[in-house]
Structure formats: C-alpha cells, structure tokens
PDB file of N, CA and C in Angstrom:
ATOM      1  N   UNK A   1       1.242  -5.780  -8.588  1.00  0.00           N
ATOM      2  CA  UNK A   1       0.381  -5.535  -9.733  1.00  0.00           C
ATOM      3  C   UNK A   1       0.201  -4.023  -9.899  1.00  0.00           C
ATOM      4  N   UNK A   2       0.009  -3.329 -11.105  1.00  0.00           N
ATOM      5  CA  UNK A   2       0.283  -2.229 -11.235  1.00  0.00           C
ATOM      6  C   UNK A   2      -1.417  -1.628 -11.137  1.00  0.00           C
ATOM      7  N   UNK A   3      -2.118  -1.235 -10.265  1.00  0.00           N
ATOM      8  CA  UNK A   3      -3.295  -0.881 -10.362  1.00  0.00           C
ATOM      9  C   UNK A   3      -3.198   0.017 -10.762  1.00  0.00           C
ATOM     10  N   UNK A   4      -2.843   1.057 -11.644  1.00  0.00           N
ATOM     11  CA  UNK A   4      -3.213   2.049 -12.691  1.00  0.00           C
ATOM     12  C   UNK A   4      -4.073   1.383 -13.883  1.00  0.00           C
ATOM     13  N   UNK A   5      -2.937   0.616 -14.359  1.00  0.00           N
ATOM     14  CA  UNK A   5      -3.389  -0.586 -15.179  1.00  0.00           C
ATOM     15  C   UNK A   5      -4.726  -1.393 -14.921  1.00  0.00           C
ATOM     16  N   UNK A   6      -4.242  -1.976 -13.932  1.00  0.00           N
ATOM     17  CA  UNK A   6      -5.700  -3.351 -13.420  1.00  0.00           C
ATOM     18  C   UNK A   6      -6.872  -2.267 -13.808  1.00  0.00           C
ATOM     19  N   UNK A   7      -6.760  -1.047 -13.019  1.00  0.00           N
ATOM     20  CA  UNK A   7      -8.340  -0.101 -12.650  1.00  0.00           C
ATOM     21  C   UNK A   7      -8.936   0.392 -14.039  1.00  0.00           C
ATOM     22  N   UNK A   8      -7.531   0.598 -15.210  1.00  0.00           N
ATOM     23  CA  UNK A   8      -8.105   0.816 -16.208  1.00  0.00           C
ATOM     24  C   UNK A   8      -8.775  -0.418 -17.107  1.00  0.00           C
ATOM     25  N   UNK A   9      -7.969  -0.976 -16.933  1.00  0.00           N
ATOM     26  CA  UNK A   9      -8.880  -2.643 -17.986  1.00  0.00           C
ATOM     27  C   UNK A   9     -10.121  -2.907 -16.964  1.00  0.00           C
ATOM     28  N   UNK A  10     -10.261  -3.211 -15.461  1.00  0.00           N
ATOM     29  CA  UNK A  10     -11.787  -2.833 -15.257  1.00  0.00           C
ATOM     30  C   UNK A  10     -12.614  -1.547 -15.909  1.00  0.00           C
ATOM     31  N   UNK A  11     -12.049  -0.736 -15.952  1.00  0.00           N
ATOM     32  CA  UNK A  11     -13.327   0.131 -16.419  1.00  0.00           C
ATOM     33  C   UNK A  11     -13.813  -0.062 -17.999  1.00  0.00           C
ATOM     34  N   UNK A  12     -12.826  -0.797 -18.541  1.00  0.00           N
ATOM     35  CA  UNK A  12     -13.176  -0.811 -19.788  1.00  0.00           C
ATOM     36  C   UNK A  12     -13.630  -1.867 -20.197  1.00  0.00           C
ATOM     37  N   UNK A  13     -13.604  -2.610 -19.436  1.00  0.00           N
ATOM     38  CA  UNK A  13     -14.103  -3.899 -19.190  1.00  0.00           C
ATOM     39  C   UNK A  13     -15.857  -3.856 -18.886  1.00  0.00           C
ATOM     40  N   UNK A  14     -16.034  -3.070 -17.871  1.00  0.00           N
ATOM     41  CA  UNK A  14     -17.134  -3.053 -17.192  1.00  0.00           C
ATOM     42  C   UNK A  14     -17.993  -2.172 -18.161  1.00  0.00           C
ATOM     43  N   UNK A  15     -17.647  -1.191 -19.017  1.00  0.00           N
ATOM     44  CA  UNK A  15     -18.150  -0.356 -20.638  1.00  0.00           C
ATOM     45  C   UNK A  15     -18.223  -1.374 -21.626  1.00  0.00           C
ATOM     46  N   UNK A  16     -18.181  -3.138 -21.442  1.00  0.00           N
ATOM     47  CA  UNK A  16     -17.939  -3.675 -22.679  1.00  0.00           C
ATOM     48  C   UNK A  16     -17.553  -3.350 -24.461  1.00  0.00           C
ATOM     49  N   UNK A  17     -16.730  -2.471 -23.685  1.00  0.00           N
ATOM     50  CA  UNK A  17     -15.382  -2.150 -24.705  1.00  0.00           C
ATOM     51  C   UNK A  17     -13.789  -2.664 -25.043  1.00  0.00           C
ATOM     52  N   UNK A  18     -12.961  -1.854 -25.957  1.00  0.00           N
ATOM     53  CA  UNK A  18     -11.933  -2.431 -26.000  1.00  0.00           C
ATOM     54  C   UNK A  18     -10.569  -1.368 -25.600  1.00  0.00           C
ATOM     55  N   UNK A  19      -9.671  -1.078 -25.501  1.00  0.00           N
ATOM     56  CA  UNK A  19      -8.707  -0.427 -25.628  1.00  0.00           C
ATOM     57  C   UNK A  19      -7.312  -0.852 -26.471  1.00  0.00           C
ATOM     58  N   UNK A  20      -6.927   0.092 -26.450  1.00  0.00           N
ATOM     59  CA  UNK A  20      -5.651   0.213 -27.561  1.00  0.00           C
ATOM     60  C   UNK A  20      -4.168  -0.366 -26.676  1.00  0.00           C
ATOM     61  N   UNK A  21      -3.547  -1.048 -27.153  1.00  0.00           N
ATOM     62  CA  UNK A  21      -2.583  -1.019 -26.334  1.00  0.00           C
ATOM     63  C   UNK A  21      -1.747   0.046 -26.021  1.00  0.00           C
ATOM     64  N   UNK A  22      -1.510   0.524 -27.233  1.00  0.00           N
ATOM     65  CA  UNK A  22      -1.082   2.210 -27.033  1.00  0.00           C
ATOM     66  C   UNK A  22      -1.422   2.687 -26.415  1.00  0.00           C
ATOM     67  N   UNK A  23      -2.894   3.042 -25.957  1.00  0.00           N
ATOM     68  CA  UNK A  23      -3.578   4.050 -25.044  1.00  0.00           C
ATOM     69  C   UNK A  23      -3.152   3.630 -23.773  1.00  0.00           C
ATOM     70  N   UNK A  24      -3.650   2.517 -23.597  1.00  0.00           N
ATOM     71  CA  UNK A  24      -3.119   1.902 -22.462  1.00  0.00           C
ATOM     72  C   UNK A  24      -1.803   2.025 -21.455  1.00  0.00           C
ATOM     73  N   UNK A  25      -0.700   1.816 -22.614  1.00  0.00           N
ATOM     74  CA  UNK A  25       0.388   2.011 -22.383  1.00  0.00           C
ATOM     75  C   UNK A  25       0.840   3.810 -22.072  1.00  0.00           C
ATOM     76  N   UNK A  26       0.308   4.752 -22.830  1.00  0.00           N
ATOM     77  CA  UNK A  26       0.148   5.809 -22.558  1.00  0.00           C
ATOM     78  C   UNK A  26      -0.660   6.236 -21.309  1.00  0.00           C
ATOM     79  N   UNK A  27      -1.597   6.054 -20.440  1.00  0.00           N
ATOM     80  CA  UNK A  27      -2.399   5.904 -19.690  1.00  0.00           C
ATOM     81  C   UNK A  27      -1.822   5.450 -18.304  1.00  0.00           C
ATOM     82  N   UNK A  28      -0.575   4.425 -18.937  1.00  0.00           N
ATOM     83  CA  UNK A  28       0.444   4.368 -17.301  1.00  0.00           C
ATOM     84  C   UNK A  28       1.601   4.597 -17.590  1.00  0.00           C
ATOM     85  N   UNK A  29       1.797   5.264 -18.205  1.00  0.00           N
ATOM     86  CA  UNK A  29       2.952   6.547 -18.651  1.00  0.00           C
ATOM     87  C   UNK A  29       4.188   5.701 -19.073  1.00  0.00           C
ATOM     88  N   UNK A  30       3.823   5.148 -20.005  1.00  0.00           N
ATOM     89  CA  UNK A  30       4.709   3.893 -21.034  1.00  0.00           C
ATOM     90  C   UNK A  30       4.865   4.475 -22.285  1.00  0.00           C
ATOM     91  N   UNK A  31       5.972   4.304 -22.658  1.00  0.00           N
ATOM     92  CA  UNK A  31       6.197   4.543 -24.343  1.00  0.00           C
ATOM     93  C   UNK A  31       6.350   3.263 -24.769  1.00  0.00           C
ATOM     94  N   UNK A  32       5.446   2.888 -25.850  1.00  0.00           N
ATOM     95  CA  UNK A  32       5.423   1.478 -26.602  1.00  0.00           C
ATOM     96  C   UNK A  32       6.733   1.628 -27.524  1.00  0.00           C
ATOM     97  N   UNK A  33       7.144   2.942 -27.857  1.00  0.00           N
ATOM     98  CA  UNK A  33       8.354   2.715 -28.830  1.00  0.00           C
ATOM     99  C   UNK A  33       9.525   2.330 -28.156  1.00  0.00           C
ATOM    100  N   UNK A  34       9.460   1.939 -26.845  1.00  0.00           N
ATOM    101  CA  UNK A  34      10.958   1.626 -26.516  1.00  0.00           C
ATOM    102  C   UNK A  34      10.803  -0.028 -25.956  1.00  0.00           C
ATOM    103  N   UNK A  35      11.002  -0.778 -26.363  1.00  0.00           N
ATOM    104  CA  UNK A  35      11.069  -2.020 -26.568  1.00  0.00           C
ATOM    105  C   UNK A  35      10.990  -2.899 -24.875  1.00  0.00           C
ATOM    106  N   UNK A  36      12.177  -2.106 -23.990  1.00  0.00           N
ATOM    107  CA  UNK A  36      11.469  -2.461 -22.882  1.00  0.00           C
ATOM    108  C   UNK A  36      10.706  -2.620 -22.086  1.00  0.00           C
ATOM    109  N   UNK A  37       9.962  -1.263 -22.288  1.00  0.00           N
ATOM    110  CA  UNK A  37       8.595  -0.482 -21.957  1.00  0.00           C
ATOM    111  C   UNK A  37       7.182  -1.277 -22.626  1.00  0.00           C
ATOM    112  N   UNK A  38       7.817  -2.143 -23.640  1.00  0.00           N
ATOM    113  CA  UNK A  38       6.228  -2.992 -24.351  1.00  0.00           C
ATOM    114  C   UNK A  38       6.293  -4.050 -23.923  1.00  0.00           C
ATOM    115  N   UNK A  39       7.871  -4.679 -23.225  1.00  0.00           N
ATOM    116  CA  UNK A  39       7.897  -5.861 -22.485  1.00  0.00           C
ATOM    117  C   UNK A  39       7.267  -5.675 -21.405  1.00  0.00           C
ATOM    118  N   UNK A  40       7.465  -4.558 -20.827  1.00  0.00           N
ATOM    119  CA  UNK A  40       7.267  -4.767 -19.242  1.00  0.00           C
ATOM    120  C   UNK A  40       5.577  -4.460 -19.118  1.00  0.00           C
ATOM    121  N   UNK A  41       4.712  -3.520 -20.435  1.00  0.00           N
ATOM    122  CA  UNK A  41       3.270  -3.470 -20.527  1.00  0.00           C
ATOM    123  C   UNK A  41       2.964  -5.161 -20.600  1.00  0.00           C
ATOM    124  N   UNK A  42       3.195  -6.161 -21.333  1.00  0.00           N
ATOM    125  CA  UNK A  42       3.472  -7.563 -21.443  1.00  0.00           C
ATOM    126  C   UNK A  42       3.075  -8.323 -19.962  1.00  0.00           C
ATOM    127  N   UNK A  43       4.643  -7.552 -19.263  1.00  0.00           N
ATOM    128  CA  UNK A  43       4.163  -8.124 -17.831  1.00  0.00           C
ATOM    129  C   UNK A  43       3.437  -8.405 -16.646  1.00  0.00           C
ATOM    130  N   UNK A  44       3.102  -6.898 -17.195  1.00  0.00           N
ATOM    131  CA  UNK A  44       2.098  -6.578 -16.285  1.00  0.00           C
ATOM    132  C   UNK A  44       0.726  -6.607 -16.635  1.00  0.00           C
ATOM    133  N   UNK A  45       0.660  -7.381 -17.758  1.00  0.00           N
ATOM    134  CA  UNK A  45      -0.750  -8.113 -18.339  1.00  0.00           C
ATOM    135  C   UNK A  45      -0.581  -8.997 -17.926  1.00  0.00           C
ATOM    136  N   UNK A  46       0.002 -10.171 -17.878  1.00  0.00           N
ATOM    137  CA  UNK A  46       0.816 -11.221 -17.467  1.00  0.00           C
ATOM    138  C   UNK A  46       0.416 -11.638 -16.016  1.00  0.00           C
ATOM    139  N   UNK A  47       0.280 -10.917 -15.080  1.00  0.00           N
ATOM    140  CA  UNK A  47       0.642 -10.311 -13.885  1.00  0.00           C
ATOM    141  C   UNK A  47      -0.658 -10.393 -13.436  1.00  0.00           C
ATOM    142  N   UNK A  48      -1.215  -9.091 -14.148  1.00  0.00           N
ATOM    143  CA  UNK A  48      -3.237  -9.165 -13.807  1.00  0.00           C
ATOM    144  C   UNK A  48      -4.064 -10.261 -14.482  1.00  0.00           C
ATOM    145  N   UNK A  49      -3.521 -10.964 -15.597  1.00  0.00           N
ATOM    146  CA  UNK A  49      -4.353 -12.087 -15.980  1.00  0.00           C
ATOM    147  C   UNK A  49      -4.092 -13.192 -14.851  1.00  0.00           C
ATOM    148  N   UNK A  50      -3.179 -13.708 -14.100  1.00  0.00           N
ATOM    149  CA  UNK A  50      -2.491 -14.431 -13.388  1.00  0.00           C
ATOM    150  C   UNK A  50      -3.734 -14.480 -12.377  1.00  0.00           C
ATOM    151  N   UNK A  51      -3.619 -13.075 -11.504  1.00  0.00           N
ATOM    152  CA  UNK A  51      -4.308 -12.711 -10.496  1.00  0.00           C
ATOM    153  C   UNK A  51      -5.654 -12.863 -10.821  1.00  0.00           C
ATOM    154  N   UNK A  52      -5.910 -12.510 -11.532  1.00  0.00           N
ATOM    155  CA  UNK A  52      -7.693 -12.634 -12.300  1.00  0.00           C
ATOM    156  C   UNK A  52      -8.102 -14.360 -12.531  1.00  0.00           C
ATOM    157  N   UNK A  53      -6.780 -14.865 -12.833  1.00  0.00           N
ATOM    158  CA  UNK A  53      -7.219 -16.477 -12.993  1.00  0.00           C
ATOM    159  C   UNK A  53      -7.207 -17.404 -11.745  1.00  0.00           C
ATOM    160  N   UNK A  54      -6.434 -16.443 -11.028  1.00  0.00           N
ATOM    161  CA  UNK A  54      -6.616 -17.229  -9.480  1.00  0.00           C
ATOM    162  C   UNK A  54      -8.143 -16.980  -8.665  1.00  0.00           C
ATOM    163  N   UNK A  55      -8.629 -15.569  -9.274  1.00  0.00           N
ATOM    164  CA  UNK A  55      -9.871 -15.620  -8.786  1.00  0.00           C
ATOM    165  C   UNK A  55     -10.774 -15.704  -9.598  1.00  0.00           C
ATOM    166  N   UNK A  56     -10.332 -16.880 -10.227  1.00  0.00           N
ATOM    167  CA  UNK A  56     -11.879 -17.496 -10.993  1.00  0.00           C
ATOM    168  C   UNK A  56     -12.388 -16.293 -12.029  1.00  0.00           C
ATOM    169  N   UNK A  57     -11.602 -15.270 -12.696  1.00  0.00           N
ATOM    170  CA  UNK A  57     -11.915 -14.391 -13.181  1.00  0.00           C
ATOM    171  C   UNK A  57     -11.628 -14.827 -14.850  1.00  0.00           C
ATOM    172  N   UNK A  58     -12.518 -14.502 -15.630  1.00  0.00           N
ATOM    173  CA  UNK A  58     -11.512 -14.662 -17.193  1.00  0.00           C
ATOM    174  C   UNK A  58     -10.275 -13.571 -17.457  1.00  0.00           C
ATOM    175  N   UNK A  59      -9.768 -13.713 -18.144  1.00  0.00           N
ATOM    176  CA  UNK A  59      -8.043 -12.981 -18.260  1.00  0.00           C
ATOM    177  C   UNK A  59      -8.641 -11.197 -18.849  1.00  0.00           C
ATOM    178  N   UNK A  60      -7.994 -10.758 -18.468  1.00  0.00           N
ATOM    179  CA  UNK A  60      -8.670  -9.473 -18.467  1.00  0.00           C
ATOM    180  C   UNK A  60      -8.094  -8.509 -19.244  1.00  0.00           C
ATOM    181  N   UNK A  61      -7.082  -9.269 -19.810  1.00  0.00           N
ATOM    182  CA  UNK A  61      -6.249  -8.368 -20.934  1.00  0.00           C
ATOM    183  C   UNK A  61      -7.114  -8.617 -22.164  1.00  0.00           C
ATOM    184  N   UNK A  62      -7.783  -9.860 -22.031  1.00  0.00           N
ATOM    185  CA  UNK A  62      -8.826  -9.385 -23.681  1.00  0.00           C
ATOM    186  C   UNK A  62      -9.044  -8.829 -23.997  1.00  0.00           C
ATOM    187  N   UNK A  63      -9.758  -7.482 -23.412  1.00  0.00           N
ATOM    188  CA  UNK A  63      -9.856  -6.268 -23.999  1.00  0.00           C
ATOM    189  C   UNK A  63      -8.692  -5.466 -24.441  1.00  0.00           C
ATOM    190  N   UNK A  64      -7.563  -5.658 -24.416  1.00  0.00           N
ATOM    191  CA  UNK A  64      -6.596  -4.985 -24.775  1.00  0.00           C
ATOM    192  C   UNK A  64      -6.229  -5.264 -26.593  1.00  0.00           C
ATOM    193  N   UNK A  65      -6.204  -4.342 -27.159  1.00  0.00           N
ATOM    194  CA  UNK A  65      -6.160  -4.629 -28.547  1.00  0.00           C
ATOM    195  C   UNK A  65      -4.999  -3.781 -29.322  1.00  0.00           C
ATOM    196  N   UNK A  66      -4.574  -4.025 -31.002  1.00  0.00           N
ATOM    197  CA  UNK A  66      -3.679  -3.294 -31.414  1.00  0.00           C
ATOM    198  C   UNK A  66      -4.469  -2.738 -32.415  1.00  0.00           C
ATOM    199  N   UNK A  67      -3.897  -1.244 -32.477  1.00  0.00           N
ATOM    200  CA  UNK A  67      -4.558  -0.720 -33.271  1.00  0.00           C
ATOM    201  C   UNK A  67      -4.504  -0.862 -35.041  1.00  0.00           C
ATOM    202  N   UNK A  68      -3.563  -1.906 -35.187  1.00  0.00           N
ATOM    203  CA  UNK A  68      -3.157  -2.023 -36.635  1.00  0.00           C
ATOM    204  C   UNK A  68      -3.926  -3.821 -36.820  1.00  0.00           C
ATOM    205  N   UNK A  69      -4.399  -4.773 -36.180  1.00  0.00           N
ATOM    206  CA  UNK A  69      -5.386  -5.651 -36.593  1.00  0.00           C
ATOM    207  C   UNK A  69      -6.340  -5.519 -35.552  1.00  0.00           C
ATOM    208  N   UNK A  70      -6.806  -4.906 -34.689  1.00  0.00           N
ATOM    209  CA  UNK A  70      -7.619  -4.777 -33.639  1.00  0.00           C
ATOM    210  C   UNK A  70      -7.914  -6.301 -32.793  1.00  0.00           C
ATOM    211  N   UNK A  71      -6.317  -6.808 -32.541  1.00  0.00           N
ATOM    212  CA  UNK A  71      -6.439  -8.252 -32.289  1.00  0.00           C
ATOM    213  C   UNK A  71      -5.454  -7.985 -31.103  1.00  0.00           C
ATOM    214  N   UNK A  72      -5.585  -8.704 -30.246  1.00  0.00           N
ATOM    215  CA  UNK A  72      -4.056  -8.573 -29.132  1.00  0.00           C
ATOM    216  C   UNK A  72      -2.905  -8.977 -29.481  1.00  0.00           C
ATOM    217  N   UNK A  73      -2.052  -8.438 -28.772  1.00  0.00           N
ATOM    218  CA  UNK A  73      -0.831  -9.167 -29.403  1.00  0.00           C
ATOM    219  C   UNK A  73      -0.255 -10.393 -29.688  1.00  0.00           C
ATOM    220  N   UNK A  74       0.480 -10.928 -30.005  1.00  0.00           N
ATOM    221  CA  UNK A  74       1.031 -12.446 -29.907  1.00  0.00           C
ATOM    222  C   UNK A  74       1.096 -12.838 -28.472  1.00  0.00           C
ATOM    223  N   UNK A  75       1.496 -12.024 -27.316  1.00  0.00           N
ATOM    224  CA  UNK A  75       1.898 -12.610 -26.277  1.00  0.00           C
ATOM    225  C   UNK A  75       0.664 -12.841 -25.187  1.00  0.00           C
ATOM    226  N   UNK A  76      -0.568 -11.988 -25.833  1.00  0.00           N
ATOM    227  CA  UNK A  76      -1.628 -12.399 -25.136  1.00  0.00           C
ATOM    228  C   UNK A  76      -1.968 -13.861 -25.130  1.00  0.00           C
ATOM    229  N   UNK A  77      -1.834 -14.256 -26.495  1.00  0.00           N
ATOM    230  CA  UNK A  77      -1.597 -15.559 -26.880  1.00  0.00           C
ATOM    231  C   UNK A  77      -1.121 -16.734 -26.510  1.00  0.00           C
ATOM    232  N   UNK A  78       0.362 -16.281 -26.325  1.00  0.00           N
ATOM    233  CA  UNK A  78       1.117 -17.252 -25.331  1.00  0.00           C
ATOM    234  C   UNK A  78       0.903 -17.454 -24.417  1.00  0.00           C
ATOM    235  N   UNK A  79       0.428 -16.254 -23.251  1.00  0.00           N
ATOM    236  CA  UNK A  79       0.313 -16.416 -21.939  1.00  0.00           C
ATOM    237  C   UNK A  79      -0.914 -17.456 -21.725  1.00  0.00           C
ATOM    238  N   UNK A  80      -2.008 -17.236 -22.780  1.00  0.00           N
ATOM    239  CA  UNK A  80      -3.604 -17.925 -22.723  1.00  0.00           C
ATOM    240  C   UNK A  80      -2.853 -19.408 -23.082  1.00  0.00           C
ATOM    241  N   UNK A  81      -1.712 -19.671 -24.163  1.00  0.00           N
ATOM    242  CA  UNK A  81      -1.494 -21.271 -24.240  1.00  0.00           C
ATOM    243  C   UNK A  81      -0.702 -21.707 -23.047  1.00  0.00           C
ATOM    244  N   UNK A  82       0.022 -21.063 -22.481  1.00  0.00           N
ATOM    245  CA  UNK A  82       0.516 -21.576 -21.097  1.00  0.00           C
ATOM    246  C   UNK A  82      -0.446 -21.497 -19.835  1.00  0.00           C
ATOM    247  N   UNK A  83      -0.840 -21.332 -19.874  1.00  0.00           N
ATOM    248  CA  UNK A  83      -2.148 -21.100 -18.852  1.00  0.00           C
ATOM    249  C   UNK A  83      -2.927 -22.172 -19.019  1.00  0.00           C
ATOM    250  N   UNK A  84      -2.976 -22.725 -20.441  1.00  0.00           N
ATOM    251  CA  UNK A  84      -3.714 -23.821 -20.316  1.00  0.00           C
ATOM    252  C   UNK A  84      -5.192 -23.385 -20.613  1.00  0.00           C
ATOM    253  N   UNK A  85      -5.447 -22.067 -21.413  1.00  0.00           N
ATOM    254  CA  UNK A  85      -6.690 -21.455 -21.876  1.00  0.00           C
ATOM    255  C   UNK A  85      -6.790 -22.296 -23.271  1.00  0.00           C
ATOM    256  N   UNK A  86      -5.659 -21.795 -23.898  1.00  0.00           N
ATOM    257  CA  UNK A  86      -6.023 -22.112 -25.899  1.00  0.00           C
ATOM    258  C   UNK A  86      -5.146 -22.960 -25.871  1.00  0.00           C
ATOM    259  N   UNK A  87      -5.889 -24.024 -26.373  1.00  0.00           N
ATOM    260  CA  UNK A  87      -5.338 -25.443 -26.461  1.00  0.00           C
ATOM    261  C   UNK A  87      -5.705 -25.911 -27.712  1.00  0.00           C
ATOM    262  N   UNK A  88      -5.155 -25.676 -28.990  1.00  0.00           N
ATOM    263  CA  UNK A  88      -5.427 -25.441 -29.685  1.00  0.00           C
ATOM    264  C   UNK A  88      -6.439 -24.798 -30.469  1.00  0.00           C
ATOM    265  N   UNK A  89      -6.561 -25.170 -31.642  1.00  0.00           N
ATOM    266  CA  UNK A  89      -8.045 -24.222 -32.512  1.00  0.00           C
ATOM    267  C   UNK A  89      -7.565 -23.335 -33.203  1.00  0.00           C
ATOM    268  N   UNK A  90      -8.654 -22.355 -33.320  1.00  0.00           N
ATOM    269  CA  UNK A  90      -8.651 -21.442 -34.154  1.00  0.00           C
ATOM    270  C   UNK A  90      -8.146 -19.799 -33.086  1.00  0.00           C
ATOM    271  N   UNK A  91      -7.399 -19.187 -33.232  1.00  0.00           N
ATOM    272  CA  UNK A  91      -7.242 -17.926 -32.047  1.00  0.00           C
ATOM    273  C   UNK A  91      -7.858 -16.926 -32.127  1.00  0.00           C
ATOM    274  N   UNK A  92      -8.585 -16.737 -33.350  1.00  0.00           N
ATOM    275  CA  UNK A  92      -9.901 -15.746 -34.060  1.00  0.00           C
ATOM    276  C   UNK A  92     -10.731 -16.025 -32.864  1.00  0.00           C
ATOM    277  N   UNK A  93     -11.288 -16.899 -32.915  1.00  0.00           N
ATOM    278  CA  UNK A  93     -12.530 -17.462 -32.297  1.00  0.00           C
ATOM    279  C   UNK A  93     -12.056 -17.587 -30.790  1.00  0.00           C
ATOM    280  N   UNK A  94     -11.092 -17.576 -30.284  1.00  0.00           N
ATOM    281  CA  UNK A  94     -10.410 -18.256 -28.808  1.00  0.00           C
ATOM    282  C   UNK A  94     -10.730 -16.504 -28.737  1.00  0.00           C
ATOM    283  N   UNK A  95     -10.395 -15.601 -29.069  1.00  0.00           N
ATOM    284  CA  UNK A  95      -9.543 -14.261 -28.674  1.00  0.00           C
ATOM    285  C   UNK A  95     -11.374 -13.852 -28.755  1.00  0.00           C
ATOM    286  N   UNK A  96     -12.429 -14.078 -29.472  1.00  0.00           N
ATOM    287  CA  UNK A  96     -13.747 -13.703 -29.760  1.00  0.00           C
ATOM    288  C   UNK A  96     -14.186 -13.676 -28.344  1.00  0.00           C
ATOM    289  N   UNK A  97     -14.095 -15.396 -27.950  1.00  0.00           N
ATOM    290  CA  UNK A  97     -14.782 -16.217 -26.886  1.00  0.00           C
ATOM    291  C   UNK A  97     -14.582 -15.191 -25.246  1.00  0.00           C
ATOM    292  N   UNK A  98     -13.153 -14.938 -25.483  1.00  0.00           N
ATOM    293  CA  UNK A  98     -12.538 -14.534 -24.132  1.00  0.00           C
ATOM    294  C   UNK A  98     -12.789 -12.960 -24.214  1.00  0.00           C
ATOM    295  N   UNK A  99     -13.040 -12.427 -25.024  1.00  0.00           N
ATOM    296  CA  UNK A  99     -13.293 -11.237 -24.897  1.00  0.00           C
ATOM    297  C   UNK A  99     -14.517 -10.697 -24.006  1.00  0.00           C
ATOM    298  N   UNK A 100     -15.852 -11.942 -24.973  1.00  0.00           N
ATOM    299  CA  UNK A 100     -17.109 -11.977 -24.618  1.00  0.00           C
ATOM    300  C   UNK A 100     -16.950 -12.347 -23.190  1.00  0.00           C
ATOM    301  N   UNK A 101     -16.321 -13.032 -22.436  1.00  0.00           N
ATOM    302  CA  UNK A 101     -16.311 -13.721 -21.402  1.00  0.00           C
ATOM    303  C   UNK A 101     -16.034 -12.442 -20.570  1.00  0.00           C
ATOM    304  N   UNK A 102     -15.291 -11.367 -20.713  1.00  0.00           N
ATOM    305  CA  UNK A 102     -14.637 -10.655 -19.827  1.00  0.00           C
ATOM    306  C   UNK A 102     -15.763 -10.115 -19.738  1.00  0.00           C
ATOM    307  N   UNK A 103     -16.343  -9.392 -20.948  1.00  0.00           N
ATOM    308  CA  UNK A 103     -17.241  -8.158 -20.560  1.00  0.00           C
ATOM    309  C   UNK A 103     -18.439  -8.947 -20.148  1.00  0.00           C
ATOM    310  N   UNK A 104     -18.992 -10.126 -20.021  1.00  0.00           N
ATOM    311  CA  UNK A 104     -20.403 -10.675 -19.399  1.00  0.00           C
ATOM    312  C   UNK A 104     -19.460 -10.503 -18.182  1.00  0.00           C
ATOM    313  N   UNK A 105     -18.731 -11.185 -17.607  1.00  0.00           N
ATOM    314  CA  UNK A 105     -18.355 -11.043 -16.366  1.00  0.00           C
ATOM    315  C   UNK A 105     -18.639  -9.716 -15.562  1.00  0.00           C
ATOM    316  N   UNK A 106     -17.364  -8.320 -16.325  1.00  0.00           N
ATOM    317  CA  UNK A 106     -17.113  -7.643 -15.669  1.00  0.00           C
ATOM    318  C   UNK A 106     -18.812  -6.555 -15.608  1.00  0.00           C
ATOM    319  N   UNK A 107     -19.597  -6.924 -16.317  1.00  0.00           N
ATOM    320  CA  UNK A 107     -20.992  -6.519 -16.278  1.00  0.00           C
ATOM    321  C   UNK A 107     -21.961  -6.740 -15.310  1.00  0.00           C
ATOM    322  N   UNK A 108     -21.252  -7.745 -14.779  1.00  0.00           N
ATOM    323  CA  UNK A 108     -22.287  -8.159 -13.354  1.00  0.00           C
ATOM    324  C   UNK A 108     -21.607  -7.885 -12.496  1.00  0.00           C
ATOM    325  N   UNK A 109     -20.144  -7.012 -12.275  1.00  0.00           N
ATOM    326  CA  UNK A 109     -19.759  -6.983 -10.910  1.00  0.00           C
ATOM    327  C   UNK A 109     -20.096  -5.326 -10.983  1.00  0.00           C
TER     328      UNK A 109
END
C-alpha cells in the first residue's frame, strides 16, 4: 500500500474535507495525463479501500474527487459495486452516504 497516499486521504479525511484527484495524484508524484499513471492512482485506491474494508473501516477514497463534477470517478464506483457496497440505487446519494461515513469515522480516530 502506498502510504504517501493512505497518510494523505487520512488527513483529509480527519479535516472532513475533500481532495482533488489531481492533487492527489500530484502529491505522490503522479501525472494524471499519462494514462498509466491514473490507472495505477486507481490501484492504489483500490488497494487502501480493500485494507480499510478489512478493518471495518468505510472506503476511504470517498473523499477523493474530480475537479470537473466534484464526484469520484467511475472506478470508485465499480470498486464500491464489487465490494458489495452499491447495490444498486441512486450513486448521488451512495457517493453522499460514504463520504459522510468516512469523515464521522475518521473524526473520532
């Protein structure tokens, strides 16, 4: 797991805030314009939500957002329907729910 990453979505987590994926990706020295580099930011969301769901944690990439709908990406998405999070509905409201969930969480640790 890439704890540059993990340490930054806690802190921004624990500010009940959001971040950019860009920033983000800039922040662990990623260029989003090169296509592999947004897969492998992907993964390694992928990766820490995994770990976060094994410890009873909500997925912690919620806070991660795009700066052109201030919504996560599609693949936040996927990973939450394979996981067995969003099981159907509405993803407005799923992506609302889990957001709220992170930052009550990461507020009490």
């Amino acid at each position: 797991m890439n704890k540059k990453i993990y340490n930054k979505l806690v802190e921004v987590a624990k500010k009940g805030t959001v971040i950019y994926e860009s920033d983000l990706a800039k922040a662990a020295g990623m260029n989003m314009s090169l296509p592999h580099e947004r897969r492998e930011l992907d993964r390694q969301l992928d990766e820490i939500n995994s770990y976060e769901l094994e410890q009873g944690h909500p997925a912690l990439s919620a806070v991660v957002i795009q700066k052109e709908s201030h919504m996560p990406n599609r693949h936040f998405f996927e990973f939450c329907r394979d996981a067995g999070l969003l099981t159907g509905g509405d993803e407005d409201e799923f992506y609302i729910r889990a957001q709220r969930n992170v930052h009550v969480f990461w507020a009490s640790q």
